[in-house]
C-alpha atoms as a PDB file:
ATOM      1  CA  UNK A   1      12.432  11.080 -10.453  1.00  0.00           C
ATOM      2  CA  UNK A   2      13.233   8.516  -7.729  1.00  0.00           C
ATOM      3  CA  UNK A   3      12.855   4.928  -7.845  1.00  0.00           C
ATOM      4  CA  UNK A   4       9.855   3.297  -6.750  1.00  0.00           C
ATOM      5  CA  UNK A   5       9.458   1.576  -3.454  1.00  0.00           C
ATOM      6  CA  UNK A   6       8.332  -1.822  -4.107  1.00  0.00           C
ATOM      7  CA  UNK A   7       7.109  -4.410  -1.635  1.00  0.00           C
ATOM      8  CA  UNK A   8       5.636  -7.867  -2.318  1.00  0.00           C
ATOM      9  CA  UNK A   9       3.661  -9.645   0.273  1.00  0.00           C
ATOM     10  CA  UNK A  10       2.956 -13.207  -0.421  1.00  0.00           C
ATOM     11  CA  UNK A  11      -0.421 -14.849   1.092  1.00  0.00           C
ATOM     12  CA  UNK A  12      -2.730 -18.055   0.848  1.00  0.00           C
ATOM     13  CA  UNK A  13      -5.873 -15.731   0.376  1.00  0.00           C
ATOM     14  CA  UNK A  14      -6.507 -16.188  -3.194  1.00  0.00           C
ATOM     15  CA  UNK A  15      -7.093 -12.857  -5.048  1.00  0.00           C
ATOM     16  CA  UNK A  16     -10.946 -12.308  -4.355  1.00  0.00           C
ATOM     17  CA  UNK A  17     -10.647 -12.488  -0.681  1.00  0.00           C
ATOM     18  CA  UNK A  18      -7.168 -10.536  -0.695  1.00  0.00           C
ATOM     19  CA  UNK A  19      -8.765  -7.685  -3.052  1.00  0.00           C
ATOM     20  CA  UNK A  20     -11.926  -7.295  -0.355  1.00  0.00           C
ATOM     21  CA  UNK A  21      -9.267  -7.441   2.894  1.00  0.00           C
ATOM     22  CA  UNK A  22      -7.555  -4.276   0.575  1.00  0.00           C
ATOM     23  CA  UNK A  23     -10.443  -2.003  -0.240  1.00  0.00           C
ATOM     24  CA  UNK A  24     -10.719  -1.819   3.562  1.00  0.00           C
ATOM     25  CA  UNK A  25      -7.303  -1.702   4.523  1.00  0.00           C
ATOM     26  CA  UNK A  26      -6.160   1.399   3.221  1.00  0.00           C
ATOM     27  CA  UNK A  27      -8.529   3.604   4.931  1.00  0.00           C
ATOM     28  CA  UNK A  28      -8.180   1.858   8.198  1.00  0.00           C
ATOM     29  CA  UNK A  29      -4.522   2.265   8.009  1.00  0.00           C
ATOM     30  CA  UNK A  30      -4.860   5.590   7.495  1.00  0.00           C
ATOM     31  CA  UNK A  31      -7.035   6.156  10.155  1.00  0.00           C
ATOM     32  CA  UNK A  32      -4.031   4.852  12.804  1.00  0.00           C
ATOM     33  CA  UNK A  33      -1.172   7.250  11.237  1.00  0.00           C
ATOM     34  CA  UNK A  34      -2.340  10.651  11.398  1.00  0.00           C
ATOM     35  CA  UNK A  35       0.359  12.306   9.616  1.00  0.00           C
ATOM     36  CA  UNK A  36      -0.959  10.132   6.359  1.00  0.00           C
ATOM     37  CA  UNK A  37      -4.469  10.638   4.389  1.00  0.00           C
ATOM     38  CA  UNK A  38      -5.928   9.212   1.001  1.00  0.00           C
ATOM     39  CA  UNK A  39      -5.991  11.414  -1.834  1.00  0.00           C
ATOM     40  CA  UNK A  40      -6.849   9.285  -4.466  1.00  0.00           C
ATOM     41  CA  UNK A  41      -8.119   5.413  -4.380  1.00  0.00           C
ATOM     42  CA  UNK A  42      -9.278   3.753  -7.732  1.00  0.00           C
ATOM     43  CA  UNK A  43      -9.477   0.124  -8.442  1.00  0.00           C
ATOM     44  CA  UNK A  44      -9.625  -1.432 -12.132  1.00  0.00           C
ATOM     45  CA  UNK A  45      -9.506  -4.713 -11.803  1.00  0.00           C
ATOM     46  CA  UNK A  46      -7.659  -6.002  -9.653  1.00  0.00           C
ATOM     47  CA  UNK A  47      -4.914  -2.853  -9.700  1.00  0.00           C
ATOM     48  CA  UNK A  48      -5.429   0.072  -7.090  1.00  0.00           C
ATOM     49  CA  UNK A  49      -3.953   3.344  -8.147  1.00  0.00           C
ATOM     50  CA  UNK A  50      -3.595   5.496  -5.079  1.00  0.00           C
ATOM     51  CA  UNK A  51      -1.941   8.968  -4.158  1.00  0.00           C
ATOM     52  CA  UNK A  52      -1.798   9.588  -0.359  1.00  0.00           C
ATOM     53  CA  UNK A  53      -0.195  12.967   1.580  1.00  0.00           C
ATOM     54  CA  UNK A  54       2.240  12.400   4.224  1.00  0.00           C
ATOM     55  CA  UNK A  55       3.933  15.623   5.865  1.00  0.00           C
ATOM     56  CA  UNK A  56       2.535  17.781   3.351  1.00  0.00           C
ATOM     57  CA  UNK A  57       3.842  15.701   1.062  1.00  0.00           C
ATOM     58  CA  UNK A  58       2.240  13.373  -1.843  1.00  0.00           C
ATOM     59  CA  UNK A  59       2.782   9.890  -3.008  1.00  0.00           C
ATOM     60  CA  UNK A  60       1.536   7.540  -5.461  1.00  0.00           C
ATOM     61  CA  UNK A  61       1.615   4.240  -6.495  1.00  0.00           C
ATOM     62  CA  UNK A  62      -0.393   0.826  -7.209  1.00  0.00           C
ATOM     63  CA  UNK A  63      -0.934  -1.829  -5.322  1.00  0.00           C
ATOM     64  CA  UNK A  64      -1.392  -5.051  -7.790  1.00  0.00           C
ATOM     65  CA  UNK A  65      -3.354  -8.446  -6.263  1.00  0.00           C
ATOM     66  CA  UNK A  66      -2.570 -12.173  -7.862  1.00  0.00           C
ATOM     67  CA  UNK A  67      -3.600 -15.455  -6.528  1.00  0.00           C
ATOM     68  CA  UNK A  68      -0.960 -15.285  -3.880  1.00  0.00           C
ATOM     69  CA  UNK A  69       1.308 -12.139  -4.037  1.00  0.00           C
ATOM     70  CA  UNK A  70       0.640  -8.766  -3.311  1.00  0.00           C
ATOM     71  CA  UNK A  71       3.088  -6.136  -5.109  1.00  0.00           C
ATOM     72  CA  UNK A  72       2.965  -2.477  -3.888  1.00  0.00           C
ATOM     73  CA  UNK A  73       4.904   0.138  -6.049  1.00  0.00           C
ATOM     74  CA  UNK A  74       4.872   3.500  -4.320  1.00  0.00           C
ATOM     75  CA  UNK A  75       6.678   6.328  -5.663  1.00  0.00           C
ATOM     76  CA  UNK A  76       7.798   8.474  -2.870  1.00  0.00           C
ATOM     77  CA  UNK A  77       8.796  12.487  -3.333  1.00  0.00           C
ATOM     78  CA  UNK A  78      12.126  13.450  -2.314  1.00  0.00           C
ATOM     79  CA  UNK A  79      11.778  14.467   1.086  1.00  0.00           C
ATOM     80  CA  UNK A  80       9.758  11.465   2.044  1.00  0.00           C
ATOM     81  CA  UNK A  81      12.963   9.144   0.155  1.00  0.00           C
ATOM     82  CA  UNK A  82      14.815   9.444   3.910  1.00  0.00           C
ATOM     83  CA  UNK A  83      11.922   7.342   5.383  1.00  0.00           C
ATOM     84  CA  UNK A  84      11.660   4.414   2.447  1.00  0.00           C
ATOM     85  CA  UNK A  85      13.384   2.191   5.057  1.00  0.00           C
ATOM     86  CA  UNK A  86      10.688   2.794   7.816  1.00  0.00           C
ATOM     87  CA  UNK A  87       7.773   2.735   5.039  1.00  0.00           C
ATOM     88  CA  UNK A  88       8.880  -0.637   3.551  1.00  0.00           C
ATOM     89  CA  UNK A  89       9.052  -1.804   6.866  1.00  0.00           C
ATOM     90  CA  UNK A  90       5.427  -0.712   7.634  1.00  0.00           C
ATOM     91  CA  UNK A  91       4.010  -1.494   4.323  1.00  0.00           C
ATOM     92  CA  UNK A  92       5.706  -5.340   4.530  1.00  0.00           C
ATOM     93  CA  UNK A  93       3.778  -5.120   7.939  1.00  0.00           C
ATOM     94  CA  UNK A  94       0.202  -3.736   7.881  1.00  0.00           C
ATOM     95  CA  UNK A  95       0.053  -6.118   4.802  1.00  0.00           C
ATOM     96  CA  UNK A  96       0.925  -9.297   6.594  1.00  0.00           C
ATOM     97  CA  UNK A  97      -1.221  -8.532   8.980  1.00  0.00           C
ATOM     98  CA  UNK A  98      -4.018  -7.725   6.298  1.00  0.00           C
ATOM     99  CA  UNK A  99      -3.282 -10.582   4.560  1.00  0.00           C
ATOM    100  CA  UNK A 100      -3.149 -13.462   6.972  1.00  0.00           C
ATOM    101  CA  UNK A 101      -5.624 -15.929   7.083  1.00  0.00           C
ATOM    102  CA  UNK A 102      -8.182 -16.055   9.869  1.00  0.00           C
END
């Protein structure tokens, strides 16, 4: 098995506010990369467990919210390990965006 992808976003949000920005995110980020869909979303506490398909592909991973950090773990299949770099990149991204105060 490969090793996880992790990201960690910092933000000023404070966890309730960055938890509701989240449980909207995903599915609007979806919605602008076709190649990409939710399998699987499920929140327990303030952890989301998710499994998404990419290129026929599946993923999984958590996405964990503090007070001010957000830590994504994301295990990616071997074919989808050639774009970590790109994914990171757009993960570290969307969630800035997501994340910023406004």
């Amino acid at each position: 098995m490969s090793a996880p992808l992790i990201v960690s976003i910092p933000h000023s949000l404070g966890r309730d506010e960055a938890m509701r920005r989240l449980k909207t995110g995903l599915s609007r980020a979806t919605a602008n990369v076709p190649m990409l869909s939710v399998e699987e979303e499920r929140w327990d506490d303030n952890r989301m467990s998710f499994r998404v398909r990419a290129l026929g592909q599946v993923a999984s991973g958590h996405v964990d919210v503090e007070h001010s950090l957000v830590r994504v773990e994301v295990t990616l299949p071997w074919l989808l390990q050639r774009f970590a770099e790109v994914a990171q990149a757009v993960i570290q991204k969307r969630g800035q965006l997501l994340l910023t105060k406004r």
